[in-house]
ModelCIF file with pLDDT and N, C-alpha, C, O atoms, coordinates in Angstrom:
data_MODEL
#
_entry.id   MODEL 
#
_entity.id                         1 
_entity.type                       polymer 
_entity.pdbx_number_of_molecules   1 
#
_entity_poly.entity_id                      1 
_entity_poly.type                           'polypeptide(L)' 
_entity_poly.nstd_linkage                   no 
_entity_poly.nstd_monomer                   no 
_entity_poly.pdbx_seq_one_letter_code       
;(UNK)(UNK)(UNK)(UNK)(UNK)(UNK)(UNK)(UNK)(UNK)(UNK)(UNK)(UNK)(UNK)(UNK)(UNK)(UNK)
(UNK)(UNK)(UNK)(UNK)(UNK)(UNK)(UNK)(UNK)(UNK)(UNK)(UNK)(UNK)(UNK)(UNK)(UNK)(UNK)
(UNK)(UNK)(UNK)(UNK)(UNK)(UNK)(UNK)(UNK)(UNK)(UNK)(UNK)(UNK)(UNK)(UNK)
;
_entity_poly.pdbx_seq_one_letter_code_can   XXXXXXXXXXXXXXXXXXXXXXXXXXXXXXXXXXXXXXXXXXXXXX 
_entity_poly.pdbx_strand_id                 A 
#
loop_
_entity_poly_seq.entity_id 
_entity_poly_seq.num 
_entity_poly_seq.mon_id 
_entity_poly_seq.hetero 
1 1  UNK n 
1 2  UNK n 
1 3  UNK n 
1 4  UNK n 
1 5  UNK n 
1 6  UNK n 
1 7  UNK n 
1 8  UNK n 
1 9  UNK n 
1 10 UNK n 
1 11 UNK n 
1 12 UNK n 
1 13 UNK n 
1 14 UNK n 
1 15 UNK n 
1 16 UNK n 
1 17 UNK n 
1 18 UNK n 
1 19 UNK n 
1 20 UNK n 
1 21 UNK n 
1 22 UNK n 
1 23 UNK n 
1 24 UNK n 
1 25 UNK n 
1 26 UNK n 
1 27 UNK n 
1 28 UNK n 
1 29 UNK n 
1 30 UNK n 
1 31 UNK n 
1 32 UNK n 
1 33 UNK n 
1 34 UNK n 
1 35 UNK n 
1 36 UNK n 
1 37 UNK n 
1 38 UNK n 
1 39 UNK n 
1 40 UNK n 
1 41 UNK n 
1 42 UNK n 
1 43 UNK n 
1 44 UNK n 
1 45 UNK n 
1 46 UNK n 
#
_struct_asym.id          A 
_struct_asym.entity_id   1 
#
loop_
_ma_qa_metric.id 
_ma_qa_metric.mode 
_ma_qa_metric.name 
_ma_qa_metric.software_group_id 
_ma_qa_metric.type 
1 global pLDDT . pLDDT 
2 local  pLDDT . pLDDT 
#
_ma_qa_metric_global.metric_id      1 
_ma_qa_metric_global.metric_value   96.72 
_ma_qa_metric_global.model_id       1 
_ma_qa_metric_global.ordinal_id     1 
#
loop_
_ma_qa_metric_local.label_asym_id 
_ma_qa_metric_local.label_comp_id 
_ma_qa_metric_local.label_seq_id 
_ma_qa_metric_local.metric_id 
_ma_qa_metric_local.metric_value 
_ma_qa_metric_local.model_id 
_ma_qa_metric_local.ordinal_id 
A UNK 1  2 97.00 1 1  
A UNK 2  2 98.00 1 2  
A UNK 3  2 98.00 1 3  
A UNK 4  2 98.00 1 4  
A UNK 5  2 98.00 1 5  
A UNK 6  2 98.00 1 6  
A UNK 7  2 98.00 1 7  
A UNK 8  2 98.00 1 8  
A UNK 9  2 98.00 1 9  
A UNK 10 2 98.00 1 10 
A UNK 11 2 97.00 1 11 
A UNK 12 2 97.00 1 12 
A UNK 13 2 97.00 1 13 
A UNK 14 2 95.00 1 14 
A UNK 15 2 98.00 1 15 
A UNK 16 2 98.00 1 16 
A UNK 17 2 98.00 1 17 
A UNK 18 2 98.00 1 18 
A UNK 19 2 98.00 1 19 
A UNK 20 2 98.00 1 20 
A UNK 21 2 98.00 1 21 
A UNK 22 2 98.00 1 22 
A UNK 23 2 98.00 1 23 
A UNK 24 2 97.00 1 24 
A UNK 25 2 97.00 1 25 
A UNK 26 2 96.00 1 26 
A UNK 27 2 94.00 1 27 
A UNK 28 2 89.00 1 28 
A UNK 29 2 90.00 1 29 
A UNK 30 2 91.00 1 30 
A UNK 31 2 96.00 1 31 
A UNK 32 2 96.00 1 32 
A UNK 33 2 96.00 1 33 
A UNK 34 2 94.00 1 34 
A UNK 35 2 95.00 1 35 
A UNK 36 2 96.00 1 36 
A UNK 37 2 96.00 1 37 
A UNK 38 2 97.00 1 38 
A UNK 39 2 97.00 1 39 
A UNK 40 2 97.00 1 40 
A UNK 41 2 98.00 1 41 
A UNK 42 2 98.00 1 42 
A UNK 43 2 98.00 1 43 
A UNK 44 2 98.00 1 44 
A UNK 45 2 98.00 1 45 
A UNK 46 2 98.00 1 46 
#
loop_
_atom_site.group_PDB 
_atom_site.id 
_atom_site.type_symbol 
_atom_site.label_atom_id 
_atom_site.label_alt_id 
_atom_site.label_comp_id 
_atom_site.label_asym_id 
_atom_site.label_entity_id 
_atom_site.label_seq_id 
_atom_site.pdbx_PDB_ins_code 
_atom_site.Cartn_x 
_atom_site.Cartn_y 
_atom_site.Cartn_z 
_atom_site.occupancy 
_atom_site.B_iso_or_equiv 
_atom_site.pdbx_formal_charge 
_atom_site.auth_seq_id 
_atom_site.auth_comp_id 
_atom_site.auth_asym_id 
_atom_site.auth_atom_id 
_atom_site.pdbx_PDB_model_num 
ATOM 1   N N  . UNK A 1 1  ? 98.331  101.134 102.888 1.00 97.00 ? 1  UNK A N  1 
ATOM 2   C CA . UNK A 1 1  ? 97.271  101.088 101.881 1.00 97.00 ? 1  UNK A CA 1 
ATOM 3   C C  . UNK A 1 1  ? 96.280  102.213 101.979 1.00 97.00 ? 1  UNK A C  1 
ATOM 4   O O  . UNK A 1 1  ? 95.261  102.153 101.290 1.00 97.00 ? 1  UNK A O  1 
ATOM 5   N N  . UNK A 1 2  ? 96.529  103.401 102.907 1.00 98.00 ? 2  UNK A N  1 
ATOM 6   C CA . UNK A 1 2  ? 95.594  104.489 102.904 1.00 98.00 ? 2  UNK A CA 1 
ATOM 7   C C  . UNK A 1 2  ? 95.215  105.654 101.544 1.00 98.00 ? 2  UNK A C  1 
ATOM 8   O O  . UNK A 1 2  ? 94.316  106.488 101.438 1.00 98.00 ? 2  UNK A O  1 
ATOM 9   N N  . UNK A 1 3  ? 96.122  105.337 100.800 1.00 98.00 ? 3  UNK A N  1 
ATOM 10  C CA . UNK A 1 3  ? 95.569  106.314 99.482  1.00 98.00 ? 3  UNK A CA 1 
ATOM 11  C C  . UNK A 1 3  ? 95.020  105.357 98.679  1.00 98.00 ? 3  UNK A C  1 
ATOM 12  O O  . UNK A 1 3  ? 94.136  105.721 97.903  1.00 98.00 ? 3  UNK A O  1 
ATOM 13  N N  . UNK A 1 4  ? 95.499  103.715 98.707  1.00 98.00 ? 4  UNK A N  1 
ATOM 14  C CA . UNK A 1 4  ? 94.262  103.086 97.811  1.00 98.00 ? 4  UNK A CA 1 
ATOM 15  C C  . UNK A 1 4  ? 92.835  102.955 98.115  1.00 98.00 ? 4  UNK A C  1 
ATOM 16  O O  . UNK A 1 4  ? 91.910  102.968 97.304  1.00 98.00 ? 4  UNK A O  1 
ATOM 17  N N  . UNK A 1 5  ? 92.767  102.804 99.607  1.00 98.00 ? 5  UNK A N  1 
ATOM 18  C CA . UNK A 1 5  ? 91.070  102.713 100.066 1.00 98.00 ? 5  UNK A CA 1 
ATOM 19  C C  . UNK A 1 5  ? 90.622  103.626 99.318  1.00 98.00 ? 5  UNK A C  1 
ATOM 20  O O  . UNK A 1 5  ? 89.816  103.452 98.404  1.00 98.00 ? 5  UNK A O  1 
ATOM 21  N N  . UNK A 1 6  ? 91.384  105.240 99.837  1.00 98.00 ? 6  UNK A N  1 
ATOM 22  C CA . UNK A 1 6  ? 91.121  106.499 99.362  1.00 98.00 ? 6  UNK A CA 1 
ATOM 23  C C  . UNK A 1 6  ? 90.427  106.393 98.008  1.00 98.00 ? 6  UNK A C  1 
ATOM 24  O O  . UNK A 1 6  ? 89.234  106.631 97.818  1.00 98.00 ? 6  UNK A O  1 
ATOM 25  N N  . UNK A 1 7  ? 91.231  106.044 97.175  1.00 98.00 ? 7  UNK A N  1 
ATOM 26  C CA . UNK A 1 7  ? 91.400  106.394 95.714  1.00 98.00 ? 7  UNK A CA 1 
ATOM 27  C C  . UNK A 1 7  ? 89.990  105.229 95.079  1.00 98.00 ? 7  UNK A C  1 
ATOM 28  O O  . UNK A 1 7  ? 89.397  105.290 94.001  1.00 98.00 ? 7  UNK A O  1 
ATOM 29  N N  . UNK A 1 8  ? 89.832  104.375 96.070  1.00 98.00 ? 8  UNK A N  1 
ATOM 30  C CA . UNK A 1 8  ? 89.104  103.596 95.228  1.00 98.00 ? 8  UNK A CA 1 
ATOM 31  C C  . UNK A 1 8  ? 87.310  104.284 95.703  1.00 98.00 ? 8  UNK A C  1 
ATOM 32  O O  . UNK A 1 8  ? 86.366  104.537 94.955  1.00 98.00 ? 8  UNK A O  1 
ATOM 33  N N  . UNK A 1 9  ? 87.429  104.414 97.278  1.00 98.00 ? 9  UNK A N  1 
ATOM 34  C CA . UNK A 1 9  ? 86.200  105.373 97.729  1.00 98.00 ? 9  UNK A CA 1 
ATOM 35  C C  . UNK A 1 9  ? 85.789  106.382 96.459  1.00 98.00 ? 9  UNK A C  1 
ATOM 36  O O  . UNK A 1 9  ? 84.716  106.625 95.906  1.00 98.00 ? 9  UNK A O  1 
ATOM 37  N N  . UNK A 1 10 ? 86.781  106.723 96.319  1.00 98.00 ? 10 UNK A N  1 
ATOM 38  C CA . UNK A 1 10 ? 86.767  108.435 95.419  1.00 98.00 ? 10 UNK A CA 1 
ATOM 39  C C  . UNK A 1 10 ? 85.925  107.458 93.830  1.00 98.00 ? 10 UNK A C  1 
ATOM 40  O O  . UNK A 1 10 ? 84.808  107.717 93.383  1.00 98.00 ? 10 UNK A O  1 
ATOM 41  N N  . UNK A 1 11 ? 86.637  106.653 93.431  1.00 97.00 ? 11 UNK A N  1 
ATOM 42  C CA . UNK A 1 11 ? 86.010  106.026 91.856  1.00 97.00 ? 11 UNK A CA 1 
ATOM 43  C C  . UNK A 1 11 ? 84.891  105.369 92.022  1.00 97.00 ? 11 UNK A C  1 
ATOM 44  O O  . UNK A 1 11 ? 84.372  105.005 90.967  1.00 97.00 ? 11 UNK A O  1 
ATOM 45  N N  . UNK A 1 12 ? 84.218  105.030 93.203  1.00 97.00 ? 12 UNK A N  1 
ATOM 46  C CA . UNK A 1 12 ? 83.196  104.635 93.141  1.00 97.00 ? 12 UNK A CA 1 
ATOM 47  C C  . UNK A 1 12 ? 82.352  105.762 93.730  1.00 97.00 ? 12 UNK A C  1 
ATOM 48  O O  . UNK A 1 12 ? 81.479  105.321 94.478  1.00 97.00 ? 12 UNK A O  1 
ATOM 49  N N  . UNK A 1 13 ? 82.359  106.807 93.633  1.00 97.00 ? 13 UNK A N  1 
ATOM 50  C CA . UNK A 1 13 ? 81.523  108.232 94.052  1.00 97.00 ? 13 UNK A CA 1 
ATOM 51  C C  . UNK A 1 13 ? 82.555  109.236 93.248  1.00 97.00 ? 13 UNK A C  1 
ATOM 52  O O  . UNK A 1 13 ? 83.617  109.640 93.721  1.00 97.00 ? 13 UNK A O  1 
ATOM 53  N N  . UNK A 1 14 ? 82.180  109.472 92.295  1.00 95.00 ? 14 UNK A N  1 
ATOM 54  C CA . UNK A 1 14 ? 82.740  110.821 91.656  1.00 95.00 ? 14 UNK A CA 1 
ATOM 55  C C  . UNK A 1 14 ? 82.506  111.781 92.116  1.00 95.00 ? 14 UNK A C  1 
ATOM 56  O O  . UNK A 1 14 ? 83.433  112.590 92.107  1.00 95.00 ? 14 UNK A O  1 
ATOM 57  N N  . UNK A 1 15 ? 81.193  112.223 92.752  1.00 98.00 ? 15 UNK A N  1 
ATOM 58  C CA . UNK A 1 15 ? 80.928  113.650 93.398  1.00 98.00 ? 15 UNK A CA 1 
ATOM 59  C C  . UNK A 1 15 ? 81.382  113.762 95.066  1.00 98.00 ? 15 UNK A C  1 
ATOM 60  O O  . UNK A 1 15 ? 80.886  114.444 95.964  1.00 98.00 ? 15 UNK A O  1 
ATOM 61  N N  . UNK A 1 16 ? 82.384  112.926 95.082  1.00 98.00 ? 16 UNK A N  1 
ATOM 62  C CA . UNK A 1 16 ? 82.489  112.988 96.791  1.00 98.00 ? 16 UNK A CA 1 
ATOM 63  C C  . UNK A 1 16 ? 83.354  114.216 96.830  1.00 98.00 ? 16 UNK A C  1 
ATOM 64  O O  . UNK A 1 16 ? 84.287  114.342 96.037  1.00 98.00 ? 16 UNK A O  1 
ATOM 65  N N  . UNK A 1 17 ? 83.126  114.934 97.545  1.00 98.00 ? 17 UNK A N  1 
ATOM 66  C CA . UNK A 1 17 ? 84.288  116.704 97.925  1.00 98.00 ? 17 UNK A CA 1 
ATOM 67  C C  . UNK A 1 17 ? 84.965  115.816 99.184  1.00 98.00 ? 17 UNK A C  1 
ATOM 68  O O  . UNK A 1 17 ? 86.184  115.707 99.053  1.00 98.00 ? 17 UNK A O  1 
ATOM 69  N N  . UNK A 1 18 ? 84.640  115.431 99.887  1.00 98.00 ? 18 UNK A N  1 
ATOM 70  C CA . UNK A 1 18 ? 85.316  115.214 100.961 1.00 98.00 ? 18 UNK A CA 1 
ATOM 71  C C  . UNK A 1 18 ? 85.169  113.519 101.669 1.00 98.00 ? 18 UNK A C  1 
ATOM 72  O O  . UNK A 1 18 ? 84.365  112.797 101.079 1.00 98.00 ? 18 UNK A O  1 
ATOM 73  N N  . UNK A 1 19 ? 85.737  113.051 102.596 1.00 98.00 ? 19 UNK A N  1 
ATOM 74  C CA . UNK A 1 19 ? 86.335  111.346 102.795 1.00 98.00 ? 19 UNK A CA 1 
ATOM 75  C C  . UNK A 1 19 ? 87.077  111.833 104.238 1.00 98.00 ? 19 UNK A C  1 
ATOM 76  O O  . UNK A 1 19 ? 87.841  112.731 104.595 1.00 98.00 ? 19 UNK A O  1 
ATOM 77  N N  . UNK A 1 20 ? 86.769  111.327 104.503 1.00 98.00 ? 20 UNK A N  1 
ATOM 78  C CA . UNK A 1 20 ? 87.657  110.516 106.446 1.00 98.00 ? 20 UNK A CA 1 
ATOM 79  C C  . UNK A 1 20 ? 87.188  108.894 106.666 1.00 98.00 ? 20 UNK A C  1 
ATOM 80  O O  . UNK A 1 20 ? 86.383  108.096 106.186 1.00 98.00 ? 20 UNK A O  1 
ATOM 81  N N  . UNK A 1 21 ? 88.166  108.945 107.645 1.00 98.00 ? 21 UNK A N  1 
ATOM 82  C CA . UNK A 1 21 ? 88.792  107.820 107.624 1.00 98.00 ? 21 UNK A CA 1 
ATOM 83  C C  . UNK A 1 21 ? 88.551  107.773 109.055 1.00 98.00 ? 21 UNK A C  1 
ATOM 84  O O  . UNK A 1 21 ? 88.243  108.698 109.807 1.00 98.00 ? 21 UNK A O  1 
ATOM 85  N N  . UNK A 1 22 ? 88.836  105.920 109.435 1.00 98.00 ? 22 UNK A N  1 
ATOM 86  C CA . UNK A 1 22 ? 89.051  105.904 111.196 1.00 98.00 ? 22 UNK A CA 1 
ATOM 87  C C  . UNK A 1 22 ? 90.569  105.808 111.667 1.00 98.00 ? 22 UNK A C  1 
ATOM 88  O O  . UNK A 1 22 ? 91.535  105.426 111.005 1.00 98.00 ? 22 UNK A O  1 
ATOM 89  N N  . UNK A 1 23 ? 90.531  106.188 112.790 1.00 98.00 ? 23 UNK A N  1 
ATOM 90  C CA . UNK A 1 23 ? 92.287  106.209 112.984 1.00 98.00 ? 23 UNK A CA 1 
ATOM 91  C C  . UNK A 1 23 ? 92.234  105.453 114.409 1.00 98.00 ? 23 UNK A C  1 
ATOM 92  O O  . UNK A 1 23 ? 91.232  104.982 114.947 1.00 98.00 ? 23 UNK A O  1 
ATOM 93  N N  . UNK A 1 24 ? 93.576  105.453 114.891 1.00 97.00 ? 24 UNK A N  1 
ATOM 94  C CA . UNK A 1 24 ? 93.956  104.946 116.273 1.00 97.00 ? 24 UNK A CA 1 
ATOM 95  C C  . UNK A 1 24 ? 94.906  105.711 116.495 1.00 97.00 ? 24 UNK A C  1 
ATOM 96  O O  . UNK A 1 24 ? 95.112  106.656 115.734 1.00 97.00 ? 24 UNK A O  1 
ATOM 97  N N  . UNK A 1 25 ? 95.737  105.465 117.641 1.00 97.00 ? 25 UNK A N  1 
ATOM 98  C CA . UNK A 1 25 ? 97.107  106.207 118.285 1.00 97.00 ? 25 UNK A CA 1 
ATOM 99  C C  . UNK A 1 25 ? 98.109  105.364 118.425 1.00 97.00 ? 25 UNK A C  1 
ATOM 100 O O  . UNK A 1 25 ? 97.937  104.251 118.922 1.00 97.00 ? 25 UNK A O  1 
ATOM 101 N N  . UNK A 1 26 ? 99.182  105.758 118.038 1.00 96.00 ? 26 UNK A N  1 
ATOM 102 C CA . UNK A 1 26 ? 100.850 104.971 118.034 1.00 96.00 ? 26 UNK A CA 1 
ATOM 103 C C  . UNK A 1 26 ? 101.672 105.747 119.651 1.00 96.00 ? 26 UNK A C  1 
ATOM 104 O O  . UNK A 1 26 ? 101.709 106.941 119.949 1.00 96.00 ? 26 UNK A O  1 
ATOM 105 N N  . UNK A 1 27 ? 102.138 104.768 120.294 1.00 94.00 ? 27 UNK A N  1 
ATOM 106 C CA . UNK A 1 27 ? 102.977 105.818 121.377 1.00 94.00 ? 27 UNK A CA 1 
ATOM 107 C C  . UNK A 1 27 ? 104.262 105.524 121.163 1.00 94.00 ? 27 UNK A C  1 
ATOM 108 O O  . UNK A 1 27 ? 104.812 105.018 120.185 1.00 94.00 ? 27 UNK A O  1 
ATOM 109 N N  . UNK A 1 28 ? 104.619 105.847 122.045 1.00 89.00 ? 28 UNK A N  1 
ATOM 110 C CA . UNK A 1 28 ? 106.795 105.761 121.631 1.00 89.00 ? 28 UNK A CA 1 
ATOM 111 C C  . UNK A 1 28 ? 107.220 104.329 121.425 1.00 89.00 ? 28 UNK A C  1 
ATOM 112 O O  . UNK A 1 28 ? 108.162 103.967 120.721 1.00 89.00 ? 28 UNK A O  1 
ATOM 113 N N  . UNK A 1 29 ? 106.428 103.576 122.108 1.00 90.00 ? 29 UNK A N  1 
ATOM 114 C CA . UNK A 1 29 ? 106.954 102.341 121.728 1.00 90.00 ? 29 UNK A CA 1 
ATOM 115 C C  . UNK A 1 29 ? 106.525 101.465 120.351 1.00 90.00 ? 29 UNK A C  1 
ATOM 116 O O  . UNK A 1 29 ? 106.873 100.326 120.038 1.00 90.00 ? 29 UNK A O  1 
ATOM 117 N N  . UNK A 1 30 ? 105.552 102.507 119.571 1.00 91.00 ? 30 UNK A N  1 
ATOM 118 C CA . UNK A 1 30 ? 105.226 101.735 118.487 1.00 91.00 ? 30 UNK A CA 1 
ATOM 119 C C  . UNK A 1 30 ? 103.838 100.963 118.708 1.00 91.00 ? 30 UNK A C  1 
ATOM 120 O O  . UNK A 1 30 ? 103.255 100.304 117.847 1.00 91.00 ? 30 UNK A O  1 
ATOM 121 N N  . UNK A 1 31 ? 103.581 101.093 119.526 1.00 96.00 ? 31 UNK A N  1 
ATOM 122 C CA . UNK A 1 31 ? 102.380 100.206 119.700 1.00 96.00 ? 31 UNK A CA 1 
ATOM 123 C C  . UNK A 1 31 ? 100.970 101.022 119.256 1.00 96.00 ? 31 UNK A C  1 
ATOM 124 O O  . UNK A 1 31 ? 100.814 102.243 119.299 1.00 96.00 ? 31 UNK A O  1 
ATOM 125 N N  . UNK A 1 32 ? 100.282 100.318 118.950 1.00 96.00 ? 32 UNK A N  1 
ATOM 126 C CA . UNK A 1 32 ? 98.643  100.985 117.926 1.00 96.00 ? 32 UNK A CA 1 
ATOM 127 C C  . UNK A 1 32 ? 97.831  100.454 119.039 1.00 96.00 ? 32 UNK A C  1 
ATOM 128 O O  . UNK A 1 32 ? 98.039  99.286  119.368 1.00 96.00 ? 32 UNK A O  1 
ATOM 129 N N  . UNK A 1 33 ? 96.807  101.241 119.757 1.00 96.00 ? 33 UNK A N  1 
ATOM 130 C CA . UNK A 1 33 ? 96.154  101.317 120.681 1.00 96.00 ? 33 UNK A CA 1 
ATOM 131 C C  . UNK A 1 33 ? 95.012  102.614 120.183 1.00 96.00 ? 33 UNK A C  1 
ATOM 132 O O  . UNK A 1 33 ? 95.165  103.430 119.274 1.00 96.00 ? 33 UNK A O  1 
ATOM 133 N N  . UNK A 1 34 ? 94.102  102.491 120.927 1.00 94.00 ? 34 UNK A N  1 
ATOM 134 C CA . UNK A 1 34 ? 92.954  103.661 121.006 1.00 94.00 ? 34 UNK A CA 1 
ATOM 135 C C  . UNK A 1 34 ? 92.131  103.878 119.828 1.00 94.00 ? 34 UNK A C  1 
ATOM 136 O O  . UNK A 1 34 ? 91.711  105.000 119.543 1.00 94.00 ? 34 UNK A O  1 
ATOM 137 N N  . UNK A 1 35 ? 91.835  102.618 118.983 1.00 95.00 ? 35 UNK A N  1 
ATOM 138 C CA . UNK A 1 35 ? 91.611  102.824 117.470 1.00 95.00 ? 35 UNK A CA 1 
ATOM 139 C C  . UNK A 1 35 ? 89.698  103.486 118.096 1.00 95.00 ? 35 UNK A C  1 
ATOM 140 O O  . UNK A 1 35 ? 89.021  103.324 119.112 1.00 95.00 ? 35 UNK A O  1 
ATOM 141 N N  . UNK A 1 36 ? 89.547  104.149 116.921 1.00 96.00 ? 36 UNK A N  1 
ATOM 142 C CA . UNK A 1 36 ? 88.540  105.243 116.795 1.00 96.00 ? 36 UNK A CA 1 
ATOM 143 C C  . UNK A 1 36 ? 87.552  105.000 115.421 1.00 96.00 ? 36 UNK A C  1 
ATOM 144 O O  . UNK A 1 36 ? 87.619  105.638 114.370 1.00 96.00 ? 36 UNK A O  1 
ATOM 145 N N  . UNK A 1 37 ? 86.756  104.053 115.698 1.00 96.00 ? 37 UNK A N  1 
ATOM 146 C CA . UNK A 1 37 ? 85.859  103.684 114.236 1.00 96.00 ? 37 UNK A CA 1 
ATOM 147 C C  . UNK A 1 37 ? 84.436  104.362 114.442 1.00 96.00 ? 37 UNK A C  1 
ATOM 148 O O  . UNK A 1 37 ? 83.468  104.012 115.116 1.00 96.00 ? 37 UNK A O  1 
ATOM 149 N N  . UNK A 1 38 ? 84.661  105.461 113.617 1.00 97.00 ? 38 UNK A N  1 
ATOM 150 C CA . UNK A 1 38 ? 84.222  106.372 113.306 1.00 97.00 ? 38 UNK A CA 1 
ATOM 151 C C  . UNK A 1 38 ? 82.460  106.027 113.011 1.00 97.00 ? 38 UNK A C  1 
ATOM 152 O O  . UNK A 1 38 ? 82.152  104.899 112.625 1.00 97.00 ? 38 UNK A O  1 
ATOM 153 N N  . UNK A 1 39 ? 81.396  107.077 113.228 1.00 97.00 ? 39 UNK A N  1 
ATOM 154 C CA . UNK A 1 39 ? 80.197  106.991 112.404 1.00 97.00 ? 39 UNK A CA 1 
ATOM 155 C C  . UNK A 1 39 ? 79.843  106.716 111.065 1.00 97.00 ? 39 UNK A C  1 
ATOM 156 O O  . UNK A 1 39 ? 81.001  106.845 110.668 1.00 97.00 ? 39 UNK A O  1 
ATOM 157 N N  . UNK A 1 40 ? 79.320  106.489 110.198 1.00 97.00 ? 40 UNK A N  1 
ATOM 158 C CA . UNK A 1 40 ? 79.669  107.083 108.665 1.00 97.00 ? 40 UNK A CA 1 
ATOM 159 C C  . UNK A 1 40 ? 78.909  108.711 108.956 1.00 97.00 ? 40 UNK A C  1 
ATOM 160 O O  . UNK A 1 40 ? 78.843  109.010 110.148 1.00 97.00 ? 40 UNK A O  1 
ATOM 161 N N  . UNK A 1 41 ? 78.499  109.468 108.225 1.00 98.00 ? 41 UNK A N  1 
ATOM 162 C CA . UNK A 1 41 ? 78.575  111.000 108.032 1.00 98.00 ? 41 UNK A CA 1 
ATOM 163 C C  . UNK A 1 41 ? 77.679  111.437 109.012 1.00 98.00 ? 41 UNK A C  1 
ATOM 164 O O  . UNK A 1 41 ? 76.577  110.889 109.016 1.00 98.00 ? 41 UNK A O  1 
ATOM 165 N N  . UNK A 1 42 ? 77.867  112.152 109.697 1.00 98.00 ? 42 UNK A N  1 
ATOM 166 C CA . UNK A 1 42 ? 76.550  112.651 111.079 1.00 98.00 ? 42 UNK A CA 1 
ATOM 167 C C  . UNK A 1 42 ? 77.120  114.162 111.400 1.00 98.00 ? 42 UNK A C  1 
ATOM 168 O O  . UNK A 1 42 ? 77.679  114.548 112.426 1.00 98.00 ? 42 UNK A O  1 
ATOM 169 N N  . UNK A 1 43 ? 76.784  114.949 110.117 1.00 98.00 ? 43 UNK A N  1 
ATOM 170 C CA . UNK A 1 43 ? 76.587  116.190 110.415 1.00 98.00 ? 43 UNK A CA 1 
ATOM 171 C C  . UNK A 1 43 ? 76.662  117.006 111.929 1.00 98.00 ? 43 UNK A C  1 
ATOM 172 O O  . UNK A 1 43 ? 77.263  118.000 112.338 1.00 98.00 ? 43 UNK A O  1 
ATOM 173 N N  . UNK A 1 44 ? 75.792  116.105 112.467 1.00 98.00 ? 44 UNK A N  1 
ATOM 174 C CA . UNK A 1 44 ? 75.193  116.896 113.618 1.00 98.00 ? 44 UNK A CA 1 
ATOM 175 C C  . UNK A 1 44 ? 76.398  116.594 115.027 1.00 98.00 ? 44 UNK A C  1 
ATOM 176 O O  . UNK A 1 44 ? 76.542  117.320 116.011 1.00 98.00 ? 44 UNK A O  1 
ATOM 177 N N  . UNK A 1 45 ? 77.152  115.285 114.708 1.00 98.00 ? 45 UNK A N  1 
ATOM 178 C CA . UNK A 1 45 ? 78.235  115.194 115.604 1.00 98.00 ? 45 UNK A CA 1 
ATOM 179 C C  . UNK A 1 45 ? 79.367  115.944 115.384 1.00 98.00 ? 45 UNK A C  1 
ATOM 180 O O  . UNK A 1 45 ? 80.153  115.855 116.327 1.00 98.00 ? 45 UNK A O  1 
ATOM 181 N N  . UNK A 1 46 ? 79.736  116.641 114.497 1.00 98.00 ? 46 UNK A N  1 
ATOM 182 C CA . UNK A 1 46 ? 80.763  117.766 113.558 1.00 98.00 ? 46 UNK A CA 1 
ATOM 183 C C  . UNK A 1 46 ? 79.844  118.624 114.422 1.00 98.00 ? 46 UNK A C  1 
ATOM 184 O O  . UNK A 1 46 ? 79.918  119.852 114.369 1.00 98.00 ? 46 UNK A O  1 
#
């Protein structure tokens, strides 16, 4: 479902240039570990 969040973020802000997302890590066995939930926008951590 990552291009609908996307797509719906985007229609409710028309002027957005740019969007990220939080992620995690997959290893060989498939497993989702290390998830990474992000700030919302903090310039100053970029």
């Amino acid at each position: 479902g990552a291009l609908t969040q996307v797509i719906n973020a985007v229609d409710r802000h028309d002027d957005v240039d740019y969007l990220y997302t939080d992620e995690d890590k997959v290893g060989d066995d498939g497993t989702f570990y290390g998830a990474f939930h992000k700030p919302d926008w903090s310039p100053e951590r970029l």
